[in-house]
N, C-alpha and C. Protein backbone atom coordinates (compact mmCIF):
# COMPACT_ATOMS: atom_id res chain seq x y z
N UNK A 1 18.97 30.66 -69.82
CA UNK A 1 19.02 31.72 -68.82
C UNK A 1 19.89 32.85 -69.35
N UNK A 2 19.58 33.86 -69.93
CA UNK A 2 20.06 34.88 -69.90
C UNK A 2 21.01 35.69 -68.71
N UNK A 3 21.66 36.86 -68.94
CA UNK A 3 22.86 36.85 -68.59
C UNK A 3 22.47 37.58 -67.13
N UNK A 4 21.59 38.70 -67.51
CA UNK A 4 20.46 39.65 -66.48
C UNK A 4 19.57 38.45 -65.28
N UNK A 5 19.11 36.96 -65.52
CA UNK A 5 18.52 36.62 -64.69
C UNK A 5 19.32 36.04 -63.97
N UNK A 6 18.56 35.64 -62.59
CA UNK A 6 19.33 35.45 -61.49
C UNK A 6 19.24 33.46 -61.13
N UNK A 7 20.46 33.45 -61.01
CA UNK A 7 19.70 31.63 -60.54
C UNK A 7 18.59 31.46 -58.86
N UNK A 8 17.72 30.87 -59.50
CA UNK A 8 17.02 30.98 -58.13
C UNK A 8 17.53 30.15 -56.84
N UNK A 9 17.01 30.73 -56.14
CA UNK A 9 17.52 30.29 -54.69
C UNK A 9 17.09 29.03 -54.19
N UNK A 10 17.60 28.27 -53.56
CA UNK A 10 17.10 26.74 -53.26
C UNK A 10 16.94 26.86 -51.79
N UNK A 11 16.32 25.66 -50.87
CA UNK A 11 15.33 25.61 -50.03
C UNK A 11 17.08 25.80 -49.15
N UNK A 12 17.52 25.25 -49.46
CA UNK A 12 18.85 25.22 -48.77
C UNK A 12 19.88 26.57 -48.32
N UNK A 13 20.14 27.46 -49.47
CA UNK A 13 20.58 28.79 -49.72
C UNK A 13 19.77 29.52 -48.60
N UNK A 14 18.04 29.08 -48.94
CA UNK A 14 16.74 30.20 -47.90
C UNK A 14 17.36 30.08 -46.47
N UNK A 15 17.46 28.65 -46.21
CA UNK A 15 17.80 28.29 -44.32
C UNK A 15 18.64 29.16 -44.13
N UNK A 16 19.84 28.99 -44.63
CA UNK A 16 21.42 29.90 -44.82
C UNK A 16 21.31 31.24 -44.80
N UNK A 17 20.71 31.67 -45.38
CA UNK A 17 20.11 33.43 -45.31
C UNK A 17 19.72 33.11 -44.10
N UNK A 18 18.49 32.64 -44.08
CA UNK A 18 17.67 32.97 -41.94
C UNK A 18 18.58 32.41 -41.14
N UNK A 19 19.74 31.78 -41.24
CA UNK A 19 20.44 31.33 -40.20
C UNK A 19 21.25 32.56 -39.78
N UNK A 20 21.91 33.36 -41.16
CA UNK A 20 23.24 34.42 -41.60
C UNK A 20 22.03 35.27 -40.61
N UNK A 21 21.09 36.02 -40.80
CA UNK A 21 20.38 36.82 -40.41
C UNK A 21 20.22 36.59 -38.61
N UNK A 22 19.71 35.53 -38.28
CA UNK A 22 19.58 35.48 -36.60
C UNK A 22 21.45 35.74 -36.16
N UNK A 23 22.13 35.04 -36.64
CA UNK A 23 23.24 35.44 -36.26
C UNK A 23 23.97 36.74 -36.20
N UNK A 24 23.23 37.41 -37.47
CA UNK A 24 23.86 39.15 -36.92
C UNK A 24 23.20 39.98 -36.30
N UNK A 25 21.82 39.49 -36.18
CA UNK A 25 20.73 39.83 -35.30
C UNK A 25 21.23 39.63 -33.51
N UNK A 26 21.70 38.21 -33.62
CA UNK A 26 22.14 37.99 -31.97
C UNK A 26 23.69 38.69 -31.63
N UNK A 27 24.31 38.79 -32.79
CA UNK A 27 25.52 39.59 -32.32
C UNK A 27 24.98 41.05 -32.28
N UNK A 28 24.34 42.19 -32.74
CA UNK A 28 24.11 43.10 -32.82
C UNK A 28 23.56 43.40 -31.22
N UNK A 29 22.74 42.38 -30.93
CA UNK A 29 22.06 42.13 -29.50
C UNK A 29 23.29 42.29 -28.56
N UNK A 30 24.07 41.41 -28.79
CA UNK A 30 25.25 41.41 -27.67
C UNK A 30 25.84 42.72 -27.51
N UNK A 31 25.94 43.42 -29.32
CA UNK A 31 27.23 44.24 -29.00
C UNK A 31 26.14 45.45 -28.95
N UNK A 32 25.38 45.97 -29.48
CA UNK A 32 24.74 47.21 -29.36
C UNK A 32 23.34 47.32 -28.67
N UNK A 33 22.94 45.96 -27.78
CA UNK A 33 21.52 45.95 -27.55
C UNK A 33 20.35 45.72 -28.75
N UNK A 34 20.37 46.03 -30.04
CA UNK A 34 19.34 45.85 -31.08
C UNK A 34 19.07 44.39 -31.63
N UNK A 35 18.27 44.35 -30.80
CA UNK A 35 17.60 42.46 -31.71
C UNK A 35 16.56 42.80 -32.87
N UNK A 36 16.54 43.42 -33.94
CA UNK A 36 15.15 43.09 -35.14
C UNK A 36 16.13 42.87 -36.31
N UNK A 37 15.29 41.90 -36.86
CA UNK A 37 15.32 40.81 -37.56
C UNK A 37 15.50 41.96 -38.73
N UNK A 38 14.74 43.33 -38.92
CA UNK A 38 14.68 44.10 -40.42
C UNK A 38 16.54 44.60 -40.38
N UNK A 39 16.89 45.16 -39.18
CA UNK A 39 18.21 45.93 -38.98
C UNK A 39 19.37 44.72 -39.40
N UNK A 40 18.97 43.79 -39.24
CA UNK A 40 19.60 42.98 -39.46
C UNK A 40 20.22 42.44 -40.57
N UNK A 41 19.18 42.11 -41.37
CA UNK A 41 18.86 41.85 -42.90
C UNK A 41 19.42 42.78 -44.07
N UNK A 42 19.65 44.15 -43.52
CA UNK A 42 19.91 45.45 -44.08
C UNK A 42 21.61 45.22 -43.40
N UNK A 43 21.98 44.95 -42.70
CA UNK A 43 23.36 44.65 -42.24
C UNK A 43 24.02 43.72 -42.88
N UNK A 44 23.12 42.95 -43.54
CA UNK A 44 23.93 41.54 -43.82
C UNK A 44 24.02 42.18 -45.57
N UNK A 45 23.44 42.63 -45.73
CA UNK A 45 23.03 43.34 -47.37
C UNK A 45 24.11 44.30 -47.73
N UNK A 46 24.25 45.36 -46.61
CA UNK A 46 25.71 45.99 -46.61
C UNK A 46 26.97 45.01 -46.72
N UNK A 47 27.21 44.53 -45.33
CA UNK A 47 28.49 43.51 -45.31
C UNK A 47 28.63 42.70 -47.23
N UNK A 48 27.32 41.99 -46.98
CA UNK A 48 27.86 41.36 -48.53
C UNK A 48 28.21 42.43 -49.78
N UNK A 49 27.86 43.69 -49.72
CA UNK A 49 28.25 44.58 -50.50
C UNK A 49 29.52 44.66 -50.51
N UNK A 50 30.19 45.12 -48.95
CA UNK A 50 31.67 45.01 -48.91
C UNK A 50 32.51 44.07 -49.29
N UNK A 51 31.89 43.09 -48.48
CA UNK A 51 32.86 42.07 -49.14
C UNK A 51 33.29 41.22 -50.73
N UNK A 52 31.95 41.68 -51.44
CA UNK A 52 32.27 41.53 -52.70
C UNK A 52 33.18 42.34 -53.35
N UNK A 53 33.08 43.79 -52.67
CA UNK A 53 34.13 44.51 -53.40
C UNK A 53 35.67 43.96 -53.11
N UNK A 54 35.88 43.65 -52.20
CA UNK A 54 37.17 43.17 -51.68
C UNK A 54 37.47 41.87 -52.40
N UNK A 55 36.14 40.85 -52.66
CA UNK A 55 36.44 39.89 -53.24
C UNK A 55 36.95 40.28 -54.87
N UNK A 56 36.33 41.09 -56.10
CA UNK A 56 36.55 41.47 -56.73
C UNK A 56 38.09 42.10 -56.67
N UNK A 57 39.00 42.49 -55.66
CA UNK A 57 39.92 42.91 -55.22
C UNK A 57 41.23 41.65 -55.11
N UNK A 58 40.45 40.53 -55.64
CA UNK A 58 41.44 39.54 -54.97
C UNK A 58 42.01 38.88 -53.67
N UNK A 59 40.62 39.67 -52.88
CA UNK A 59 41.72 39.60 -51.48
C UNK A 59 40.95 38.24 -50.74
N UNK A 60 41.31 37.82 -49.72
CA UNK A 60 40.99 36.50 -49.08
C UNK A 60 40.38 36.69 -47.61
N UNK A 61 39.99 36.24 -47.02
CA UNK A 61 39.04 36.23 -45.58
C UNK A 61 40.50 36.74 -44.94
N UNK A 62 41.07 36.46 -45.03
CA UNK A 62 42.47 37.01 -44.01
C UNK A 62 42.76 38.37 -43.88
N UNK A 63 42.36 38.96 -45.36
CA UNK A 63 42.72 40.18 -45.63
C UNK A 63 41.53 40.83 -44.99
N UNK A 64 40.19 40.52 -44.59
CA UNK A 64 39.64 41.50 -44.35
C UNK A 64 40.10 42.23 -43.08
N UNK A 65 40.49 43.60 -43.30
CA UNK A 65 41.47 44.34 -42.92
C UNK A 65 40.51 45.65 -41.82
N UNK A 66 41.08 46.24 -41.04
CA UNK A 66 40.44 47.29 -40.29
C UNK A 66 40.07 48.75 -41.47
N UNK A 67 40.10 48.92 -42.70
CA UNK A 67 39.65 49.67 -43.61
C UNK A 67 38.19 48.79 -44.40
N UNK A 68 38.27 47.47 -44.38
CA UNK A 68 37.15 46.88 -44.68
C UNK A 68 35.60 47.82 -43.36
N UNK A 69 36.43 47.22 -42.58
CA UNK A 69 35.22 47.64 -41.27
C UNK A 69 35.38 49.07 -40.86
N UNK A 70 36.02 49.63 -41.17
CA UNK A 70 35.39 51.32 -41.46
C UNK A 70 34.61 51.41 -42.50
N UNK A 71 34.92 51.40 -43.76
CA UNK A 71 34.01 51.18 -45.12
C UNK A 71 32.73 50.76 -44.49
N UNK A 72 32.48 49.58 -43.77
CA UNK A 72 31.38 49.51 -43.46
C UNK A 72 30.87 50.17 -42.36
N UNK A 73 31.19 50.49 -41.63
CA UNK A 73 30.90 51.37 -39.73
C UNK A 73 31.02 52.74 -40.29
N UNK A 74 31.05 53.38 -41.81
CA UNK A 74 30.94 54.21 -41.88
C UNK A 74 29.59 54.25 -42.93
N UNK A 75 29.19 53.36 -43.42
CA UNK A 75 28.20 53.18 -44.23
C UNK A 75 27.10 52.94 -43.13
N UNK A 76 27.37 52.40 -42.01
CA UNK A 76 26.49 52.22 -40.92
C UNK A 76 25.66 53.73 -40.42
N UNK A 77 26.65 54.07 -40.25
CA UNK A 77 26.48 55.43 -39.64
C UNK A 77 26.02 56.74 -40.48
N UNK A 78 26.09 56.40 -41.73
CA UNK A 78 25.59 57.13 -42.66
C UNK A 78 23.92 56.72 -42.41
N UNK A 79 23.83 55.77 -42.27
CA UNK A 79 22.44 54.87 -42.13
C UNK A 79 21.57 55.17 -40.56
N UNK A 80 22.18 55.70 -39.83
CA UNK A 80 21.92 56.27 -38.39
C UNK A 80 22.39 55.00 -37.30
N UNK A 81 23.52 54.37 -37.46
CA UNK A 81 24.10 53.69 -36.78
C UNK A 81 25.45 53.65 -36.42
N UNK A 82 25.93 55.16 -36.49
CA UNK A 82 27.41 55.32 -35.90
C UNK A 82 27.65 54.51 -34.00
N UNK A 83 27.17 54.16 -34.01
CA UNK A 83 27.47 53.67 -32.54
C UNK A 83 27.78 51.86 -32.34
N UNK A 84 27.56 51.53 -33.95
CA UNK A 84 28.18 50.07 -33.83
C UNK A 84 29.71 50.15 -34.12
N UNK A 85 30.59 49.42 -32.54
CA UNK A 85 31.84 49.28 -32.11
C UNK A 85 32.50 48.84 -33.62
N UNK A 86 33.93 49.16 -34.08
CA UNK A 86 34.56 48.25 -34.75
C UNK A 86 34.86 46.80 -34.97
N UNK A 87 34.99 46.67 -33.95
CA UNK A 87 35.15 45.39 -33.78
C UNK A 87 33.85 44.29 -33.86
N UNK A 88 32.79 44.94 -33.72
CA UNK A 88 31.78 44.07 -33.98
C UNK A 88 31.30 44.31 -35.32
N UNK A 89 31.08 45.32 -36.40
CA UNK A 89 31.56 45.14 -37.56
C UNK A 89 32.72 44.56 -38.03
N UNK A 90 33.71 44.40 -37.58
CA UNK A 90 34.71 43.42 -38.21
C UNK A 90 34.32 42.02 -38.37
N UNK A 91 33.76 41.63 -36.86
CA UNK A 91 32.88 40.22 -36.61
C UNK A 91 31.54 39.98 -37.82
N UNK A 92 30.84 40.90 -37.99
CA UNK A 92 29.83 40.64 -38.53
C UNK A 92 30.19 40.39 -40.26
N UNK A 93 31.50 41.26 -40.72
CA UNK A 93 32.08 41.37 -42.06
C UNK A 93 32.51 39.50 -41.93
N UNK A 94 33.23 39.28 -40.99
CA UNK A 94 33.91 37.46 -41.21
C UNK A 94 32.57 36.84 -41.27
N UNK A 95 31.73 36.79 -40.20
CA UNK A 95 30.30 36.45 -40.21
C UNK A 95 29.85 35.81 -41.55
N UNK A 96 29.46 37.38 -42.40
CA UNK A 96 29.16 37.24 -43.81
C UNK A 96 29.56 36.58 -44.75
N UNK A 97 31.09 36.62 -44.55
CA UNK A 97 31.71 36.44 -45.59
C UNK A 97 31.95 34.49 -45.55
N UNK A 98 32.07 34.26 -44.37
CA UNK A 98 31.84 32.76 -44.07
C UNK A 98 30.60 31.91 -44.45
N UNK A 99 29.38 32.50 -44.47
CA UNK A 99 27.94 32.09 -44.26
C UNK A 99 27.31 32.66 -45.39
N UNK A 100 27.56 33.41 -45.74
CA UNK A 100 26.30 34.18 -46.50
C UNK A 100 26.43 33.35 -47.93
N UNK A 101 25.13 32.44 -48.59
CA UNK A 101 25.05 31.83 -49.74
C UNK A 101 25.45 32.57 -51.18
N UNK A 102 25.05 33.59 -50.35
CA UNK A 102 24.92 34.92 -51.84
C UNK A 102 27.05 34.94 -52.33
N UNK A 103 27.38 35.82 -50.81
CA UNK A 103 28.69 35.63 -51.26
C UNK A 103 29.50 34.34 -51.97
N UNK A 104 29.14 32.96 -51.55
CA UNK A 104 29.33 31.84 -51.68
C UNK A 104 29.31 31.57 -53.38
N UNK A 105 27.60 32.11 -53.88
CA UNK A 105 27.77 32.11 -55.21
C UNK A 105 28.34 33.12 -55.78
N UNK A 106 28.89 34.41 -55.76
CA UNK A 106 29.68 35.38 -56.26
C UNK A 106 31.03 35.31 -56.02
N UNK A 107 31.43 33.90 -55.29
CA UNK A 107 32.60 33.12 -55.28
C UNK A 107 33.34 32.09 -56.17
N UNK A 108 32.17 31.64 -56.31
CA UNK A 108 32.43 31.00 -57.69
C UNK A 108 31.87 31.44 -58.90
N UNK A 109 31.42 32.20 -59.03
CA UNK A 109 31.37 33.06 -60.22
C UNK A 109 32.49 33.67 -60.88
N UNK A 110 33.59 34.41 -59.63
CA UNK A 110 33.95 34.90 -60.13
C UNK A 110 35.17 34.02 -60.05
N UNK A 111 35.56 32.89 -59.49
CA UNK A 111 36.15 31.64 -59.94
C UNK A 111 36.06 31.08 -61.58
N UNK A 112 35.28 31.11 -61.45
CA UNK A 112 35.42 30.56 -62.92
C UNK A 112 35.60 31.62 -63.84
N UNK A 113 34.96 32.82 -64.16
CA UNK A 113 35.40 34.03 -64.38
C UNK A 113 36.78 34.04 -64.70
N UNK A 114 37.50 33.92 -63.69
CA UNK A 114 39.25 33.87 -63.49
C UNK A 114 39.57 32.88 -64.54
N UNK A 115 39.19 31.80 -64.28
CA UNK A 115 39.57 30.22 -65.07
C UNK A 115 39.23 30.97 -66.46
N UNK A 116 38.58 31.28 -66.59
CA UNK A 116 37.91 31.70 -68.13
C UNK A 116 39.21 32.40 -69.10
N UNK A 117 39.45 33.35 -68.10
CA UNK A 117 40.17 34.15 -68.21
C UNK A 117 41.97 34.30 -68.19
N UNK A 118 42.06 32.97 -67.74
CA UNK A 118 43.36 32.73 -67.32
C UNK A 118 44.41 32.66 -68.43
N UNK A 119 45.68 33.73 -68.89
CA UNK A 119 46.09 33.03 -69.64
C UNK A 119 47.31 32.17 -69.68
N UNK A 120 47.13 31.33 -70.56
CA UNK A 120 48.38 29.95 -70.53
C UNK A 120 49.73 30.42 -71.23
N UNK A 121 50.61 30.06 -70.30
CA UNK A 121 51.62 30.54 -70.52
C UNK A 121 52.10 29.36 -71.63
N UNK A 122 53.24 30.17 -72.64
CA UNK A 122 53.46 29.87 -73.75
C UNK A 122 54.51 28.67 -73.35
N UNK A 123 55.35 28.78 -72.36
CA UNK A 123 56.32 28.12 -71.88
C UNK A 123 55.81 26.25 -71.44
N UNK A 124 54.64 26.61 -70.83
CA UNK A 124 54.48 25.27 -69.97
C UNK A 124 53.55 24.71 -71.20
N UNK A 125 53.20 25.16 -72.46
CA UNK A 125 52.26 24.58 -73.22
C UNK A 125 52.82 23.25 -73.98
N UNK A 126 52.77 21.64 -73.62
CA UNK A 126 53.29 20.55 -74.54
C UNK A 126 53.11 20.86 -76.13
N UNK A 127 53.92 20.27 -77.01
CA UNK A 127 53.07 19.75 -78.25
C UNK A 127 53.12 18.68 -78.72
């Protein structure tokens, strides 16, 4: 497998996507009235955008911070959805970042990445 292809997705990962998807679909319902399944899918596509950057950032589910969910409620609204509340982008950013398979594998990617990368300090090395 070359470096460009993607590992394919398993029957398991698929459920996990349509599960991640009805779920921001039914919160979107609650908080803004919009139930479709496409607005949805395109929400969850953003969020995992964000949150990879943050992950790349080092930062942890704790950190996702009220500048995370502007970043995104402003990417929303660029998109013709300035009227989704903060707070329910904040919800939908933990949402993602809990559930979504995709993030899950760009979690340990970049886990091991780190490990790869780690260097050993000269001090704690036996001989």
């Amino acid at each position: 497998m070359t470096k460009k292809e993607k590992k394919p997705i398993s029957a398991v990962d698929k459920l996990e996507v349509l599960n991640l998807v009805r779920r921001v679909s039914d919160e979107l319902n609650d908080g803004i009235g919009i139930k479709d399944k496409t607005v949805a899918e395109f929400v969850v596509k953003l969020a995992e955008k964000e949150v990879k950057a943050f992950l790349k950032n080092d930062c942890t589910i704790q950190q996702v911070t009220i500048e995370s969910a502007q970043s995104l409620r402003k990417t929303l609204g660029e998109n013709g959805a300035s009227e989704v509340p903060l707070s329910l982008v904040s919800h939908i950013l933990e949402i993602v970042w809990r559930s979504s398979p995709t993030i899950k594998r760009f979690e340990e990617k970049l886990r091991k990445k780190r490990e790869k990368n780690k260097v050993v300090d000269p001090n704690q090395v036996m001989s």
